[in-house]
C-alpha atoms as a PDB file:
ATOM      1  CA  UNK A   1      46.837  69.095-101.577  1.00  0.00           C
ATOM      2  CA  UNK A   2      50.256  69.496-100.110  1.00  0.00           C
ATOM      3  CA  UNK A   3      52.193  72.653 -99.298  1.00  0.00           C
ATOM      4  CA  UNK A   4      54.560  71.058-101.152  1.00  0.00           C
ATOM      5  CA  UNK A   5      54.152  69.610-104.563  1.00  0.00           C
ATOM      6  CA  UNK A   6      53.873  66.351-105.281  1.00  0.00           C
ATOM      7  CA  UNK A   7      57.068  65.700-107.163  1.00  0.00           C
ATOM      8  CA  UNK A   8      58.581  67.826-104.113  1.00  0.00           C
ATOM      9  CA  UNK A   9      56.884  65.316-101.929  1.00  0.00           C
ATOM     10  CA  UNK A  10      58.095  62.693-103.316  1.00  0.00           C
ATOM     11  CA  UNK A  11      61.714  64.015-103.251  1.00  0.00           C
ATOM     12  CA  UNK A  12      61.740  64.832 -99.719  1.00  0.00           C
ATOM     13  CA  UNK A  13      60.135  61.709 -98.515  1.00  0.00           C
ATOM     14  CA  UNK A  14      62.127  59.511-100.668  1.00  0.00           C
ATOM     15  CA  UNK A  15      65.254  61.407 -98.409  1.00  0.00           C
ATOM     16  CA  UNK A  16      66.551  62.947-102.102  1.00  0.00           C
ATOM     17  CA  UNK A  17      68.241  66.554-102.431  1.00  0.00           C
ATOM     18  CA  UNK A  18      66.829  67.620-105.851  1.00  0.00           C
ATOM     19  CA  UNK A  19      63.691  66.640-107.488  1.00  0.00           C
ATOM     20  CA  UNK A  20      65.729  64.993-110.298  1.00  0.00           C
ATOM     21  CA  UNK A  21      67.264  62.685-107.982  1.00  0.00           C
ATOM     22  CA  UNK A  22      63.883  61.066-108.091  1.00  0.00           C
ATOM     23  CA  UNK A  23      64.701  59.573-112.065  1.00  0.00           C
ATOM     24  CA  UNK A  24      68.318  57.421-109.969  1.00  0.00           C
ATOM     25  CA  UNK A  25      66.284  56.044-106.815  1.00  0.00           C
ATOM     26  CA  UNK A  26      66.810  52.236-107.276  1.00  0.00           C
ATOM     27  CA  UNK A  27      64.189  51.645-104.266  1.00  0.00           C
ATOM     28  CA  UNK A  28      61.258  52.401-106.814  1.00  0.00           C
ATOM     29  CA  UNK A  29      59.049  49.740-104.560  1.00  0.00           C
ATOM     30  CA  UNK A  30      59.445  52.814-101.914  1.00  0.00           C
ATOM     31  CA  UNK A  31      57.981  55.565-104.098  1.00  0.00           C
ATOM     32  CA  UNK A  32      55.141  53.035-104.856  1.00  0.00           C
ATOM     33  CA  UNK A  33      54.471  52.474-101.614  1.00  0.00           C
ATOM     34  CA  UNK A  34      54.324  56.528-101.079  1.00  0.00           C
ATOM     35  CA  UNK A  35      52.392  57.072-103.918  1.00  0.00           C
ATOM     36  CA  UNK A  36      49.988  54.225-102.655  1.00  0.00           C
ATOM     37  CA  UNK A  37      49.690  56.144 -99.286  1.00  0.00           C
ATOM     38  CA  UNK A  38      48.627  58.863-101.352  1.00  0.00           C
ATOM     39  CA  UNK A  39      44.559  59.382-101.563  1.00  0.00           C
ATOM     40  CA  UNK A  40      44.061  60.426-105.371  1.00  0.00           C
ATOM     41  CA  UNK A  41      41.668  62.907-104.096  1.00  0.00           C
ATOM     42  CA  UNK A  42      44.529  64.102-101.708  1.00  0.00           C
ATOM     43  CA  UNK A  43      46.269  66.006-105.024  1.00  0.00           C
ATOM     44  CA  UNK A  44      45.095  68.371-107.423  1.00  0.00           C
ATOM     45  CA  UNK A  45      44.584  67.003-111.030  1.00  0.00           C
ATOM     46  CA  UNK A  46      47.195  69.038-112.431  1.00  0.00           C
ATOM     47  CA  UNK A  47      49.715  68.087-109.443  1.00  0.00           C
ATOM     48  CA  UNK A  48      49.132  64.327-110.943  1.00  0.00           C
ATOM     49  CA  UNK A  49      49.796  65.622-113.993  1.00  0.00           C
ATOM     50  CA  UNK A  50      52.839  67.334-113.227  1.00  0.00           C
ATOM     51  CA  UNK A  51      54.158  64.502-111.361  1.00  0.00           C
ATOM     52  CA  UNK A  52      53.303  62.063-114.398  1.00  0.00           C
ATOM     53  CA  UNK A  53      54.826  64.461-116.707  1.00  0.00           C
ATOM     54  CA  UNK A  54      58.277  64.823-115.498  1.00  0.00           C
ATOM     55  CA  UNK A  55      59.146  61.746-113.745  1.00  0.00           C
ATOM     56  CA  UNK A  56      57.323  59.480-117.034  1.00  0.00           C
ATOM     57  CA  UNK A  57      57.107  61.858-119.763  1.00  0.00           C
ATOM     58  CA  UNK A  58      53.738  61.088-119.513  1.00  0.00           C
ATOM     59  CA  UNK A  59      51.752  63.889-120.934  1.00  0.00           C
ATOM     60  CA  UNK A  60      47.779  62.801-121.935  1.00  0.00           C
ATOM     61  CA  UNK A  61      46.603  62.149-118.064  1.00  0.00           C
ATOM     62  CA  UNK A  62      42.931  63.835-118.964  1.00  0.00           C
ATOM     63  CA  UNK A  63      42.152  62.801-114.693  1.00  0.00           C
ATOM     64  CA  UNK A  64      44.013  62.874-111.292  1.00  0.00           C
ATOM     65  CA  UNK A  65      43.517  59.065-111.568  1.00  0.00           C
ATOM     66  CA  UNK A  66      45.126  58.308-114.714  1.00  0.00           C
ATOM     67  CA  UNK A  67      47.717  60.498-113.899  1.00  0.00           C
ATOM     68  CA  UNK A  68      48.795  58.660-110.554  1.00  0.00           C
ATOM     69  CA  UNK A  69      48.836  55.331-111.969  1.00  0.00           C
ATOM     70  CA  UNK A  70      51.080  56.939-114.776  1.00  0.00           C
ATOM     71  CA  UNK A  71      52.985  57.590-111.593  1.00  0.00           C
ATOM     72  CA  UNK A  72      52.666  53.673-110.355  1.00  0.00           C
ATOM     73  CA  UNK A  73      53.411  52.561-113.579  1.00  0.00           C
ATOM     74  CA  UNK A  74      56.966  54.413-114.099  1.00  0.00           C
ATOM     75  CA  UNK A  75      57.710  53.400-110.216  1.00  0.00           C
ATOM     76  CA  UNK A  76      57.209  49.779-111.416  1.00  0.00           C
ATOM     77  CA  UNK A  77      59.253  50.241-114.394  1.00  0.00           C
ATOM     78  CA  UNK A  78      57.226  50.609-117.327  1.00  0.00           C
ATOM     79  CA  UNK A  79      58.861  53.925-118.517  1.00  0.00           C
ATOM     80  CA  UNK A  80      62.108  53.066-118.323  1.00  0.00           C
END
C-alpha cells in the first residue's frame, strides 16, 4: 500500500500535475511499465479498483488482480 494512492501514484510518477492528466499521457507504454513494477499484492483491492474505475470506467473488478490488468488493458489502449 502506498501513502499515496494509486491513481496519485501514478500521477506523480508519470511527472503529471492533476490526476486527470493521467486520461492525455500519450507515453501509455510508461504507465504500463509502472503498473508492471507494481506487485498486485503491493495495493489494496479497492485501490485497484479505484484506479480501474476512473482511469477505464471499469467498474466489476471483483479482485486486486482483475482490477490491475483493467489498468494494463486501458494503458494498452483497449478503453479508448
Amino acid at each position: 500500500m502506498f501513502t499515496l494512492g494509486l491513481v496519485e501514484y501514478l500521477t506523480l510518477k508519470m511527472g503529471c500535475e492533476y490526476p486527470s492528466d493521467l486520461h492525455y499521457v500519450s507515453d501509455r507504454e510508461k504507465i504500463c511499465r509502472i503498473v508492471n513494477e507494481i506487485p498486485t499484492g503491493q495495493c489494496t483491492r479497492r485501490e485497484w479498483q479505484d484506479a480501474a474505475q476512473y482511469l477505464a470506467d471499469v467498474t466489476d473488478c471483483k479482485t486486486a488482480a482483475s482490477a490491475r490488468a483493467a489498468v494494463l488493458a486501458w494503458a494498452g489502449g483497449k478503453y479508448e
